[in-house]
PDB file of N, CA and C in Angstrom:
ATOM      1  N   UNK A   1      14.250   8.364   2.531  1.00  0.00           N
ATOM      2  CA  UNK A   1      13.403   7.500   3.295  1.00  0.00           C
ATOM      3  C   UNK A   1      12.034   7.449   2.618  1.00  0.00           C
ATOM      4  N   UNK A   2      11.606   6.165   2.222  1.00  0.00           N
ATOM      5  CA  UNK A   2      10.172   6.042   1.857  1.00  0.00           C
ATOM      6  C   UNK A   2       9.548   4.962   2.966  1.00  0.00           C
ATOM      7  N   UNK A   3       8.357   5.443   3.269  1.00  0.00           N
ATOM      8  CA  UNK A   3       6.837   4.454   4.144  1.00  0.00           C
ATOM      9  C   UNK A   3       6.040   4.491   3.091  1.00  0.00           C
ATOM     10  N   UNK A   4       5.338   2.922   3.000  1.00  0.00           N
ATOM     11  CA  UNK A   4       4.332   2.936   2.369  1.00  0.00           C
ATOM     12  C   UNK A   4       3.194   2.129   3.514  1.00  0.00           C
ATOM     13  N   UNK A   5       1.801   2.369   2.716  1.00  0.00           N
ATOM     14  CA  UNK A   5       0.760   1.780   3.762  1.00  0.00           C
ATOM     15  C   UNK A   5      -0.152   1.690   2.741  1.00  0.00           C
ATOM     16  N   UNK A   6      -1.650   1.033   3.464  1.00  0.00           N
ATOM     17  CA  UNK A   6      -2.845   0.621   2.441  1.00  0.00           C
ATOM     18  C   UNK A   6      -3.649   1.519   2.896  1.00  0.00           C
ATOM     19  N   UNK A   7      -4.541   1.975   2.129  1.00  0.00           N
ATOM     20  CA  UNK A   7      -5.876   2.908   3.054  1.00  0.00           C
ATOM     21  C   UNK A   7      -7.040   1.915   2.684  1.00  0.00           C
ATOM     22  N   UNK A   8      -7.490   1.576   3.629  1.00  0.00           N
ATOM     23  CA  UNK A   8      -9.082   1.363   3.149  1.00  0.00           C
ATOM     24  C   UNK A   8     -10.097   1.709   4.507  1.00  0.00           C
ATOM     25  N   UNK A   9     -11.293   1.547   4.118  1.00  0.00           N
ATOM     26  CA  UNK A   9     -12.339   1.471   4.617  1.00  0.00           C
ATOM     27  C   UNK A   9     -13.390   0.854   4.803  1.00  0.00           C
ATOM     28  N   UNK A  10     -13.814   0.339   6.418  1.00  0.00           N
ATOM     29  CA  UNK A  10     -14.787  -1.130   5.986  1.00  0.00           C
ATOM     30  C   UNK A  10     -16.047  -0.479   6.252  1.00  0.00           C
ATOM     31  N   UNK A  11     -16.267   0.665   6.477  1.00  0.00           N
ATOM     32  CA  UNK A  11     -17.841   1.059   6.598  1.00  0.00           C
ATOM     33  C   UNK A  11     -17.808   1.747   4.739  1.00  0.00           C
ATOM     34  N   UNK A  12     -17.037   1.895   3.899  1.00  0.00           N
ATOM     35  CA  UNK A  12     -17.715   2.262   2.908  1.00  0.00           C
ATOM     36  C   UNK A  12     -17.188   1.943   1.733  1.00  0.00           C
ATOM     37  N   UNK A  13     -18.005   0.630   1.246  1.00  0.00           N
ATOM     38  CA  UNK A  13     -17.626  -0.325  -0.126  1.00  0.00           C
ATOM     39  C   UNK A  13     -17.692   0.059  -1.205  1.00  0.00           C
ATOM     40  N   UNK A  14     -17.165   1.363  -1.195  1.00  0.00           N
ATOM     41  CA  UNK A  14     -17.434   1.964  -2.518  1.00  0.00           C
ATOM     42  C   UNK A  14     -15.769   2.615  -2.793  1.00  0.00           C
ATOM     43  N   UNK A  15     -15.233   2.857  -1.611  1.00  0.00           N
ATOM     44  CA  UNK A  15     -13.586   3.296  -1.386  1.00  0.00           C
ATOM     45  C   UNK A  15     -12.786   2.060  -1.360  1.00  0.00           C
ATOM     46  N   UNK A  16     -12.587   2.015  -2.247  1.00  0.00           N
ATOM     47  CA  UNK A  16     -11.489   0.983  -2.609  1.00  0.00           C
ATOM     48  C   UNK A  16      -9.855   0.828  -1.957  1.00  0.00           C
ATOM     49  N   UNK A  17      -9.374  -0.186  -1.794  1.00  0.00           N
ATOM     50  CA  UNK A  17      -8.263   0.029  -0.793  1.00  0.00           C
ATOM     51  C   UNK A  17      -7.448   0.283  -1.965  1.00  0.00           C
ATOM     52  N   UNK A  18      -6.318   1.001  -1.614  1.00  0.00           N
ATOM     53  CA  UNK A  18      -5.538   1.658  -2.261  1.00  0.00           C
ATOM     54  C   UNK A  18      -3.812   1.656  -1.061  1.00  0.00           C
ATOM     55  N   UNK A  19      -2.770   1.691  -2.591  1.00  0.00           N
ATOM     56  CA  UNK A  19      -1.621   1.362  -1.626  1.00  0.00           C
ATOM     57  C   UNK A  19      -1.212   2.984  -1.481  1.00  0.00           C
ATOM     58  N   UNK A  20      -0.529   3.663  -0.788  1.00  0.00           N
ATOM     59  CA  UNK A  20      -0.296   4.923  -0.915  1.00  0.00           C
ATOM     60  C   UNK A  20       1.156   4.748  -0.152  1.00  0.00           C
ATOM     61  N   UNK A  21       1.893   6.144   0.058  1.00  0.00           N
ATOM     62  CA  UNK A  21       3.282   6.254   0.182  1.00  0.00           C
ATOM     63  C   UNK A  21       3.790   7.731   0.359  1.00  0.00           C
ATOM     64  N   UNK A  22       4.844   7.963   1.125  1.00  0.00           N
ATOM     65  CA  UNK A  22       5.207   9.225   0.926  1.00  0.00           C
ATOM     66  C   UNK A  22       7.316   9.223   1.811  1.00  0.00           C
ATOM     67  N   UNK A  23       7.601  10.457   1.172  1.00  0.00           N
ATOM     68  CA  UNK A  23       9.058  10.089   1.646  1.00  0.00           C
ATOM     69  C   UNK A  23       9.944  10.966   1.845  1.00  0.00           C
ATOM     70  N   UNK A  24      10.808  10.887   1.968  1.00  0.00           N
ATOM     71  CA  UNK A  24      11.468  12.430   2.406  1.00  0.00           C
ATOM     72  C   UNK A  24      13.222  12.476   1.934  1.00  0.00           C
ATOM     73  N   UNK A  25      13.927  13.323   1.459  1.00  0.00           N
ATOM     74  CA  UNK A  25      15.261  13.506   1.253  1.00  0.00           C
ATOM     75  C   UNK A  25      15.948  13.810   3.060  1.00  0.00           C
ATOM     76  N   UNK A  26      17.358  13.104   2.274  1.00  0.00           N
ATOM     77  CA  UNK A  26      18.059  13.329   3.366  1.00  0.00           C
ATOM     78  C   UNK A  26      18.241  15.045   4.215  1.00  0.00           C
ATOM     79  N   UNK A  27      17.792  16.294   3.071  1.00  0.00           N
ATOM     80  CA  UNK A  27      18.033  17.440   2.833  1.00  0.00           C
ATOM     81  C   UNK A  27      16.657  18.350   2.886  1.00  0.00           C
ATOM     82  N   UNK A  28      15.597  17.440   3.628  1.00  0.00           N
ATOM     83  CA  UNK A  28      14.307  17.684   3.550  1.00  0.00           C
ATOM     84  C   UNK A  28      14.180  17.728   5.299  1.00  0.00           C
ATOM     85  N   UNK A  29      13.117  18.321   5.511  1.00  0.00           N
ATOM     86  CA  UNK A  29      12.513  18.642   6.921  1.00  0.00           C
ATOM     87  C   UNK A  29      11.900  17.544   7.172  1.00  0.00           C
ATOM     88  N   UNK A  30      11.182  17.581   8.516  1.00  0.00           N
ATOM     89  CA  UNK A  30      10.859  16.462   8.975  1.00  0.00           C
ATOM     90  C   UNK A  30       8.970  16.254   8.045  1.00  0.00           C
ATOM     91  N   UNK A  31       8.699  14.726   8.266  1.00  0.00           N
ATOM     92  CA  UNK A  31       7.699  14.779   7.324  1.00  0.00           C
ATOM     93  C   UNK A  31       6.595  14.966   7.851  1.00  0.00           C
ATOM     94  N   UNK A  32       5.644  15.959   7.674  1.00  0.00           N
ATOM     95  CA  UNK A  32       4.314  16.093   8.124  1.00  0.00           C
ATOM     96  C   UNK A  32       2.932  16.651   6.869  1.00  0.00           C
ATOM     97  N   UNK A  33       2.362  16.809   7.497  1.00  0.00           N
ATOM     98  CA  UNK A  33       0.948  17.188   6.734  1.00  0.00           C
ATOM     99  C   UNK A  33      -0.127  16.192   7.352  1.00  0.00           C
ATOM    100  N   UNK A  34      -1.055  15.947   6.388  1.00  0.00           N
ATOM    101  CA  UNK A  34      -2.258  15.374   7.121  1.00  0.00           C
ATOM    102  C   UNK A  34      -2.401  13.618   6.581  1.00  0.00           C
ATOM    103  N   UNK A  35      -0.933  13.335   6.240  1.00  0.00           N
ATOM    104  CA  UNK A  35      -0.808  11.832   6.338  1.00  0.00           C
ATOM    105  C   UNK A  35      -1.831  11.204   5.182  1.00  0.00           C
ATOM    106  N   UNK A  36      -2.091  12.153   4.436  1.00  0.00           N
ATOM    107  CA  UNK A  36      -2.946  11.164   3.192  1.00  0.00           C
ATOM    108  C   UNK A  36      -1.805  10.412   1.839  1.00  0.00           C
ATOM    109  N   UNK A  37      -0.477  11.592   1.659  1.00  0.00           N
ATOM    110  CA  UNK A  37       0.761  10.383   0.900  1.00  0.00           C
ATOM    111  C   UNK A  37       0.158  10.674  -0.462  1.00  0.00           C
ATOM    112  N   UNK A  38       0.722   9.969  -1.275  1.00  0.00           N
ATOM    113  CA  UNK A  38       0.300   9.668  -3.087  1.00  0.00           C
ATOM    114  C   UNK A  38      -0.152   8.592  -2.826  1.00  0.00           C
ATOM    115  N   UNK A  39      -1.412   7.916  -3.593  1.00  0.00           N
ATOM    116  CA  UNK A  39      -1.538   7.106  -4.145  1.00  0.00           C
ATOM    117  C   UNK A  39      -1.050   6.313  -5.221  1.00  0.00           C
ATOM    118  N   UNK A  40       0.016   4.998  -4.936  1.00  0.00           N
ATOM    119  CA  UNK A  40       0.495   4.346  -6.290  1.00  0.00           C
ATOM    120  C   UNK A  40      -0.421   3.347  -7.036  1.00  0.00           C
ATOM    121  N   UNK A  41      -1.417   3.003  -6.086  1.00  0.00           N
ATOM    122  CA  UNK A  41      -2.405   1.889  -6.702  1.00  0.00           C
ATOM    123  C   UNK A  41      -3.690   1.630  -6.402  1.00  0.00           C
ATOM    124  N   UNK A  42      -4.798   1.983  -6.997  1.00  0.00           N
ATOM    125  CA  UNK A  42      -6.100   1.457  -5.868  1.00  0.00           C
ATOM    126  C   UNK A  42      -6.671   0.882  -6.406  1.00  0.00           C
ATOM    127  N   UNK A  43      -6.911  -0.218  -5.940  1.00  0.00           N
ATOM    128  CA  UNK A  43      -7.827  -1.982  -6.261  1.00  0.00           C
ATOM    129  C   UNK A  43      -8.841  -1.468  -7.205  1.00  0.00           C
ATOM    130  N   UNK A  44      -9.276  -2.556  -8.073  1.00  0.00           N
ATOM    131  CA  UNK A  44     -10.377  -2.310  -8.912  1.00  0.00           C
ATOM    132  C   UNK A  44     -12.163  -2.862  -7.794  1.00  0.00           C
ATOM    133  N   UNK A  45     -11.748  -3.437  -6.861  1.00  0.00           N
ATOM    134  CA  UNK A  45     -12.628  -4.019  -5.977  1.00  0.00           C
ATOM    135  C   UNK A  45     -12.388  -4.279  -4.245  1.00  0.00           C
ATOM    136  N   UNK A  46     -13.441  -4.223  -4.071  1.00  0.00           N
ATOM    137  CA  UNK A  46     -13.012  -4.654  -2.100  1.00  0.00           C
ATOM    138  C   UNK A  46     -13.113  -6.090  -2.077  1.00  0.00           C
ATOM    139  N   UNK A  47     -12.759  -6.956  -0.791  1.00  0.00           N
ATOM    140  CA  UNK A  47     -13.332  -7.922  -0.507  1.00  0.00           C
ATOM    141  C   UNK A  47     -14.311  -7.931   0.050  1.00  0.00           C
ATOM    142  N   UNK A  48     -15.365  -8.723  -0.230  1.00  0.00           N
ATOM    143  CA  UNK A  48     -16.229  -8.834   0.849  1.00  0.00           C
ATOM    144  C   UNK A  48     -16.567 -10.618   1.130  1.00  0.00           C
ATOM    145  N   UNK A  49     -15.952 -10.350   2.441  1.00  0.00           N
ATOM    146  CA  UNK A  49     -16.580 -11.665   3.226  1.00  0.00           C
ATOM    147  C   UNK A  49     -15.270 -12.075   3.693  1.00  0.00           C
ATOM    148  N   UNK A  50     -15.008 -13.345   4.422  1.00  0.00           N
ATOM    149  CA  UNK A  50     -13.925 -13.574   5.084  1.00  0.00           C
ATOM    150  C   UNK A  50     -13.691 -14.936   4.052  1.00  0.00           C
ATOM    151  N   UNK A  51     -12.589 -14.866   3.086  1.00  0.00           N
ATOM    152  CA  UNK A  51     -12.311 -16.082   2.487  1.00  0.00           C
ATOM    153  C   UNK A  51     -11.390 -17.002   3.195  1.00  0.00           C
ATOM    154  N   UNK A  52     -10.854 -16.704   4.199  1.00  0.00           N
ATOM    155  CA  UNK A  52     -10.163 -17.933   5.129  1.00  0.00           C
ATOM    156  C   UNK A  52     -10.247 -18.020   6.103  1.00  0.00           C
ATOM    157  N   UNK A  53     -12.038 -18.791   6.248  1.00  0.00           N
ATOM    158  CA  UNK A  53     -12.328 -18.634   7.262  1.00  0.00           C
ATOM    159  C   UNK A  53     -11.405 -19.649   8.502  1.00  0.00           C
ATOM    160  N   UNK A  54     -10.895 -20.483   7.837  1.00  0.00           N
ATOM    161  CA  UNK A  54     -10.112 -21.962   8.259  1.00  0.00           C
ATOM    162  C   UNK A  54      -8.928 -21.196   9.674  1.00  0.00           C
ATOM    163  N   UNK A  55      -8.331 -19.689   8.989  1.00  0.00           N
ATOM    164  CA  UNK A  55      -7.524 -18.619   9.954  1.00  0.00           C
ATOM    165  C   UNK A  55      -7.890 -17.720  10.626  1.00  0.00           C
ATOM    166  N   UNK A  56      -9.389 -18.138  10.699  1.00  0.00           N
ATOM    167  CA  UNK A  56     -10.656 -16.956  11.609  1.00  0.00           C
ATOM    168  C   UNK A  56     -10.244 -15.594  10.802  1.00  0.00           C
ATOM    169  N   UNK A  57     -10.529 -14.417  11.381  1.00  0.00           N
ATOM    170  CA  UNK A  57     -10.433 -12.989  10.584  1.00  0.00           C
ATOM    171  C   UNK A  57      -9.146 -13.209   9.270  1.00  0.00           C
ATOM    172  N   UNK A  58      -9.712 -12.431   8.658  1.00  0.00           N
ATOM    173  CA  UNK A  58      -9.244 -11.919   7.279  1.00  0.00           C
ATOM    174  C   UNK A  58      -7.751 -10.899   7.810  1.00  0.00           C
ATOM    175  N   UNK A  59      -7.180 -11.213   7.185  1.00  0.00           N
ATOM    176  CA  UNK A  59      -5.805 -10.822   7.418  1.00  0.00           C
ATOM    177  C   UNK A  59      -5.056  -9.815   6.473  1.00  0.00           C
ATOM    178  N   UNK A  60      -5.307  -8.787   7.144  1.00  0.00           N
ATOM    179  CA  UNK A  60      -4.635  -7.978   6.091  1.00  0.00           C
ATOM    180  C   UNK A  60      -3.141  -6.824   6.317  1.00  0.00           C
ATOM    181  N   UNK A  61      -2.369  -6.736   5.723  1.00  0.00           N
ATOM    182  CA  UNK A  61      -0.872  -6.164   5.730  1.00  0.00           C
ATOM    183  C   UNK A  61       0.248  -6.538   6.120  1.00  0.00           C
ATOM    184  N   UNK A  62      -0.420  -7.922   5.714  1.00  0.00           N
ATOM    185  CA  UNK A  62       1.657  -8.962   6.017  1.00  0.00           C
ATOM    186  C   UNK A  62       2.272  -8.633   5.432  1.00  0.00           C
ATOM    187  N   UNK A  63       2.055  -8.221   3.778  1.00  0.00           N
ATOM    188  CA  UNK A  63       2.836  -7.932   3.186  1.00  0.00           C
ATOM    189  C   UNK A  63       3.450  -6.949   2.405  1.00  0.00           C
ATOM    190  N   UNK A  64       4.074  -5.865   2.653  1.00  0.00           N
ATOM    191  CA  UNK A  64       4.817  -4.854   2.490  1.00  0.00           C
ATOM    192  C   UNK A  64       6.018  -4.281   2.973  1.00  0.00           C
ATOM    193  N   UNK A  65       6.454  -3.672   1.631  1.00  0.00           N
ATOM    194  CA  UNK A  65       7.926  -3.533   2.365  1.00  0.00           C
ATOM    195  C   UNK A  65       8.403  -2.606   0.950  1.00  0.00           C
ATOM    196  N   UNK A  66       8.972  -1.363   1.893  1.00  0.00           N
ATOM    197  CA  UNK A  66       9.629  -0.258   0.714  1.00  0.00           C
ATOM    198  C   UNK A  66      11.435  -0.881   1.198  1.00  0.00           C
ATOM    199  N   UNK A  67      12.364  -0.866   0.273  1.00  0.00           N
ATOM    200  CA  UNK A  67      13.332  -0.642  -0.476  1.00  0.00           C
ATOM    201  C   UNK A  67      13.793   0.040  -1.507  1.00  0.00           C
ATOM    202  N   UNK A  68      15.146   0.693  -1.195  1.00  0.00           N
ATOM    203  CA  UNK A  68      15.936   1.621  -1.869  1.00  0.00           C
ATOM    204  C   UNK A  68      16.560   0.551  -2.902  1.00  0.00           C
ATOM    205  N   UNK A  69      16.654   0.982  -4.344  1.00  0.00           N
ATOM    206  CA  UNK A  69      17.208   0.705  -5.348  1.00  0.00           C
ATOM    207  C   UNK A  69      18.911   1.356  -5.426  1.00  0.00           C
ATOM    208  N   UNK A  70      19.508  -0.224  -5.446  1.00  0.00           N
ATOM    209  CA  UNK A  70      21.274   0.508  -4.783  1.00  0.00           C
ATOM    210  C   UNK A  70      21.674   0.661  -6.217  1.00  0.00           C
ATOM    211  N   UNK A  71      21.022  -0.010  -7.005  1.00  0.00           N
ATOM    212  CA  UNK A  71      21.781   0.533  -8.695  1.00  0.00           C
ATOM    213  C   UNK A  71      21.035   2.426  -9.571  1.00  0.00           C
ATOM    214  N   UNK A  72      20.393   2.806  -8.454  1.00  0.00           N
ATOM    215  CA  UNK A  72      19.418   3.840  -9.036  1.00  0.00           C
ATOM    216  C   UNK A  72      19.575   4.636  -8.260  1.00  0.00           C
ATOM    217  N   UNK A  73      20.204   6.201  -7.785  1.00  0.00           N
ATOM    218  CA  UNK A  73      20.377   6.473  -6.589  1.00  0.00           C
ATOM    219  C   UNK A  73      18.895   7.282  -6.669  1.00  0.00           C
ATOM    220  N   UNK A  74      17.897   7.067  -5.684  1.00  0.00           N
ATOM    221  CA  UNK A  74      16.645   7.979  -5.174  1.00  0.00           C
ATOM    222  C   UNK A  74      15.772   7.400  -6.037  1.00  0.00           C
ATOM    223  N   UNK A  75      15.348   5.791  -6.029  1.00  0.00           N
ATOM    224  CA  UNK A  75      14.392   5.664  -6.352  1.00  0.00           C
ATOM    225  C   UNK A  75      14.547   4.067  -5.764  1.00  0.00           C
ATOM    226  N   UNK A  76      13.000   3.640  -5.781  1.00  0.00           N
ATOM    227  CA  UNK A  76      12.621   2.625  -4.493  1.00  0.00           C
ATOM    228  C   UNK A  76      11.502   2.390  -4.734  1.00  0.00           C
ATOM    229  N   UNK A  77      11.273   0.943  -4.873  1.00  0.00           N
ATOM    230  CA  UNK A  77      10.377  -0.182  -4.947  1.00  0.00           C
ATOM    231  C   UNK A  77       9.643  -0.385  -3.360  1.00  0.00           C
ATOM    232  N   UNK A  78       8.610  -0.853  -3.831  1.00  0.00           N
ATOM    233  CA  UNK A  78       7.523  -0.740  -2.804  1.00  0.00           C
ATOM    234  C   UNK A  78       6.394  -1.874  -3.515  1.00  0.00           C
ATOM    235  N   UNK A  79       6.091  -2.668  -2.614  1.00  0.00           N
ATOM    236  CA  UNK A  79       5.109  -4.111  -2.628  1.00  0.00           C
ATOM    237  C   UNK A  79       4.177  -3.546  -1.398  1.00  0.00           C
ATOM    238  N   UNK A  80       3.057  -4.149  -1.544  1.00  0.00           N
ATOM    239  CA  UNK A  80       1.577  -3.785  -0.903  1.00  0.00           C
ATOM    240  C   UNK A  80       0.822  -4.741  -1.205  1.00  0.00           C
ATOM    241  N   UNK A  81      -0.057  -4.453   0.136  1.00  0.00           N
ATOM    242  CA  UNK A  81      -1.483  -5.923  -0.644  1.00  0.00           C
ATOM    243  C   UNK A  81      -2.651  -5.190  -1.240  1.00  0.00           C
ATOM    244  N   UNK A  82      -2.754  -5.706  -2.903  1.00  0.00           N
ATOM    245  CA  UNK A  82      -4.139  -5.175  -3.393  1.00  0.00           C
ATOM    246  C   UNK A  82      -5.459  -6.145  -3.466  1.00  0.00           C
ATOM    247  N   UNK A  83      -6.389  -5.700  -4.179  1.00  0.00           N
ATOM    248  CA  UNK A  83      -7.835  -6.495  -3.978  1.00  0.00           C
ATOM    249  C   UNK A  83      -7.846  -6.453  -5.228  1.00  0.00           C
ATOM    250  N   UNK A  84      -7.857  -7.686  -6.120  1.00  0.00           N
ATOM    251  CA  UNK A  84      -7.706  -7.704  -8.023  1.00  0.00           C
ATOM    252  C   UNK A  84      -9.410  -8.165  -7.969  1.00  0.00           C
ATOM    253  N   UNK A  85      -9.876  -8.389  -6.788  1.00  0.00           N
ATOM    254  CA  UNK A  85     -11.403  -9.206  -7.163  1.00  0.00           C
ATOM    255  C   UNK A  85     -11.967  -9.235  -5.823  1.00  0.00           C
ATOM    256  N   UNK A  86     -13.550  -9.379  -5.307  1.00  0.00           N
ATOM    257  CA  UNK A  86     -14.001  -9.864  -4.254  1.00  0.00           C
ATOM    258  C   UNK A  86     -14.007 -10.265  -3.310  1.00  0.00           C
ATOM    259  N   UNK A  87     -13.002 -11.234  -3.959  1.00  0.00           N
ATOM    260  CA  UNK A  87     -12.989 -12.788  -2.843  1.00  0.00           C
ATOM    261  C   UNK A  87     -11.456 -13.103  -3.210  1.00  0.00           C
ATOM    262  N   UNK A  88     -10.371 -12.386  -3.423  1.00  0.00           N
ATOM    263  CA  UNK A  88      -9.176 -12.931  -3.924  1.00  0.00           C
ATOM    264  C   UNK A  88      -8.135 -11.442  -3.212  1.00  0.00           C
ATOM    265  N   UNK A  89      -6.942 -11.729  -3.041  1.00  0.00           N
ATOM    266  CA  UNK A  89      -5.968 -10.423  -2.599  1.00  0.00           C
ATOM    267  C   UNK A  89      -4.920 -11.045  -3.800  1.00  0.00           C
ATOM    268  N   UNK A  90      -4.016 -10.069  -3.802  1.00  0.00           N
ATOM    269  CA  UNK A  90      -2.822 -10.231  -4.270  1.00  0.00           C
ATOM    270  C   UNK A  90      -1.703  -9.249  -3.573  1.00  0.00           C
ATOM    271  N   UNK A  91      -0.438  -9.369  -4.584  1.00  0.00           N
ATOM    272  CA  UNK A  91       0.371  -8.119  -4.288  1.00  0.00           C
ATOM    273  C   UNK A  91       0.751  -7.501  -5.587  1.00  0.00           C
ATOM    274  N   UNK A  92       1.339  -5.779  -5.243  1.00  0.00           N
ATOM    275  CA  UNK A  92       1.627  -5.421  -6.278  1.00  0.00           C
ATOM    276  C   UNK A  92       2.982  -4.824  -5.826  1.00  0.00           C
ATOM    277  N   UNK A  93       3.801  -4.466  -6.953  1.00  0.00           N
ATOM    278  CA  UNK A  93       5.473  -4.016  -6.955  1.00  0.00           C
ATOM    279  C   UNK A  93       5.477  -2.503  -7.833  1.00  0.00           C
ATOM    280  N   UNK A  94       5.539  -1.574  -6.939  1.00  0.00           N
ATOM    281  CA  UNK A  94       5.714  -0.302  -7.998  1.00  0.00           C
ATOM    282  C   UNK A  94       7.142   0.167  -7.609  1.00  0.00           C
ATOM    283  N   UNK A  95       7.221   0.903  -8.463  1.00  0.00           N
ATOM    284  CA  UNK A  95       8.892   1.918  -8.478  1.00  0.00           C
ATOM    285  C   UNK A  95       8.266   2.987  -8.356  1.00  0.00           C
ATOM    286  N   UNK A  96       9.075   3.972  -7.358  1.00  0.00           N
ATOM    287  CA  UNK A  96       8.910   5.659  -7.749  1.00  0.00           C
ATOM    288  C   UNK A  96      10.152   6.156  -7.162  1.00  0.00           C
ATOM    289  N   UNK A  97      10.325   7.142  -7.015  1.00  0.00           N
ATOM    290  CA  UNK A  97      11.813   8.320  -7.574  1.00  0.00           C
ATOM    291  C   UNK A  97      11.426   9.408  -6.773  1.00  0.00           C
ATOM    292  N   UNK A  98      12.071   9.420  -6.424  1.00  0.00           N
ATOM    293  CA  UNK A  98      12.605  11.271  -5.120  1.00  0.00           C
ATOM    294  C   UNK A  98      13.837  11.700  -5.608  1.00  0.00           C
TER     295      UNK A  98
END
């Protein structure tokens, strides 16, 4: 089982949002600790300002989604929303392995 999520922070523009993740074997205990995960990616920039304004608030984490790789056994792709610039989002696609 893999969860992935974004961390950011809007009181401090200096912490960059970042996609992070964490996961567990079928043969593993249940998952705990203090929920901070690996980091697979963190933006080179934040946004600042609301670029669509046309959809009122800025919208963020439509898009993500972890999947298991059925040709790879224990490893799984994971998409997230990053910040490549200011005023722009994108997404990104990483692989990682348990």
């Amino acid at each position: 089982m893999v969860i992935n999520w974004t961390s950011v922070d809007t009181l401090d523009s200096s912490y960059f949002p970042s996609v992070r993740f964490t996961g567990k074997l079928p043969t593993d205990g249940a998952i705990s600790g203090d929920g901070v995960g690996t980091t697979l990616y963190t933006s080179p920039a934040c946004m600042s300002g609301n670029y669509q304004s046309s959809f009122g608030d800025q919208r963020w984490g439509d898009y993500s989604q972890s999947s298991s790789d059925p040709a790879t056994s224990g490893q799984f792709w994971i998409d997230n929303e990053i910040v490549p610039s200011t005023s722009d989002w994108g997404t990104m696609i990483g692989r990682i392995h348990f």
